[in-house]
Protein backbone atom coordinates (compact mmCIF):
# COMPACT_ATOMS: atom_id res chain seq x y z
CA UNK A 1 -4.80 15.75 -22.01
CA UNK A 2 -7.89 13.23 -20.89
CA UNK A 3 -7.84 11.27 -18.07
CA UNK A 4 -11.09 8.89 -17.60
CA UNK A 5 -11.79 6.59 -15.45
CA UNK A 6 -15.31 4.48 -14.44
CA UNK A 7 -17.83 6.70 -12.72
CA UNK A 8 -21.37 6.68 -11.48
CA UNK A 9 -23.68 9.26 -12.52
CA UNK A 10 -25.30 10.20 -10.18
CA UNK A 11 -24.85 13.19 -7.24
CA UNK A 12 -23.21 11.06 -4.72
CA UNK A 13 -24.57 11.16 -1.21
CA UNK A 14 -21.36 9.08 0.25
CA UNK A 15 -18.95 10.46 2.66
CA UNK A 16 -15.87 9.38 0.26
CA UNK A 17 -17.70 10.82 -3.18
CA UNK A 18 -14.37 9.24 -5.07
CA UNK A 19 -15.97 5.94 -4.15
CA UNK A 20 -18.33 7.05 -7.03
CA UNK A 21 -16.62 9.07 -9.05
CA UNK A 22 -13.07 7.17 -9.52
CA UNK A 23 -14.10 3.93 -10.38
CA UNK A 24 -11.88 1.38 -12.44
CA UNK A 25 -12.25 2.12 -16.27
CA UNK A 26 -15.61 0.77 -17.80
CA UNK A 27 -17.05 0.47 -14.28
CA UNK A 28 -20.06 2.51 -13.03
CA UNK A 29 -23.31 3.60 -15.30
CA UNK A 30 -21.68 6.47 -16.80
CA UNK A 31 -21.17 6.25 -20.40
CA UNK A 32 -17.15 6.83 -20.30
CA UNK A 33 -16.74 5.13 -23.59
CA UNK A 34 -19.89 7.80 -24.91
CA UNK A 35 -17.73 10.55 -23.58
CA UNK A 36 -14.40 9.88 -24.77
CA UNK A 37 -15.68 8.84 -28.34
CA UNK A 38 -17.76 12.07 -28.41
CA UNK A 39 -14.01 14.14 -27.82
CA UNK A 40 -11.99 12.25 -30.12
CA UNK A 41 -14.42 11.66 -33.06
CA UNK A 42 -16.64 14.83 -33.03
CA UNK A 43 -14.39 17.40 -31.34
CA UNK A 44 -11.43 15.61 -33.32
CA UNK A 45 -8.88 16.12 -30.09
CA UNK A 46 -5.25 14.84 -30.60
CA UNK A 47 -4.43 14.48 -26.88
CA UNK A 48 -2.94 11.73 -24.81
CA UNK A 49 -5.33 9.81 -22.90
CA UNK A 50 -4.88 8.61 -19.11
CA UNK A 51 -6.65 7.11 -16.61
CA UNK A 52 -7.42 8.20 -13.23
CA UNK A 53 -7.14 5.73 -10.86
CA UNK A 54 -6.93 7.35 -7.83
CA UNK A 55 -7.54 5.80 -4.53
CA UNK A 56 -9.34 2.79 -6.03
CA UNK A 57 -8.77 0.28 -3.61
CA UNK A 58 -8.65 -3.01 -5.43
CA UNK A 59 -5.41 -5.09 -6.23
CA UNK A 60 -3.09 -3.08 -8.26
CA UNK A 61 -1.99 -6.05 -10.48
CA UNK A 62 -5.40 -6.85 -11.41
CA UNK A 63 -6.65 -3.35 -11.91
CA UNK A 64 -4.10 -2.52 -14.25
CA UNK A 65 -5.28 -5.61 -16.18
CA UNK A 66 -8.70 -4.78 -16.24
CA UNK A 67 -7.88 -1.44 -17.23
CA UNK A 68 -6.22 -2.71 -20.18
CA UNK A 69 -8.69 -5.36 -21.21
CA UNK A 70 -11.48 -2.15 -21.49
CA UNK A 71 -8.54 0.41 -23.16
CA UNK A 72 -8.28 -2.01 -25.81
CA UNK A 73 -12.26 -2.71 -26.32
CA UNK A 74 -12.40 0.63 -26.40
CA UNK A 75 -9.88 1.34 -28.78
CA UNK A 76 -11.27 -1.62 -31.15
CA UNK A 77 -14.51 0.39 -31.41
CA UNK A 78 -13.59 3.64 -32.16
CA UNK A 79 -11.41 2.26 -34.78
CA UNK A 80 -14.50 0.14 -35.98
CA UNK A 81 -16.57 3.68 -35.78
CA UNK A 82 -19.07 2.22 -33.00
């Protein structure tokens, strides 16, 4: 299994270091969509995919959504072979 979520990269100097590195999906400078692309298409996994959204304190309604919205622009452009 995968789980992904938005992430900075970078070597966090913050007291709460999830507050970089659990993000909501397509959030944060690291390339998430590079990495998961990079497992499915040149390592060919068959895994489920999830997404980490631990302690990301935004609305949960809204988060989802968003989460959703990027799931699906990613999914559109591995399909298209971006």
């Amino acid at each position: 299994m995968i789980t992904i979520s938005g992430a900075n990269n970078v070597i966090t100097q913050k007291t709460t270091i999830w507050d970089d590195y659990i993000l909501p999906l397509g959030s944060g400078n690291f390339d998430t969509y590079g990495l998961l692309k990079y497992c499915l298409k040149n390592l060919k996994l068959k895994v489920p995919i999830g997404v980490q959204c631990y302690n990301i304190k935004t609305d949960k309604y809204q988060l989802v959504k968003h989460t959703m919205s990027v799931w699906n622009e990613y999914k559109q452009s591995l399909e298209a072979g971006k």
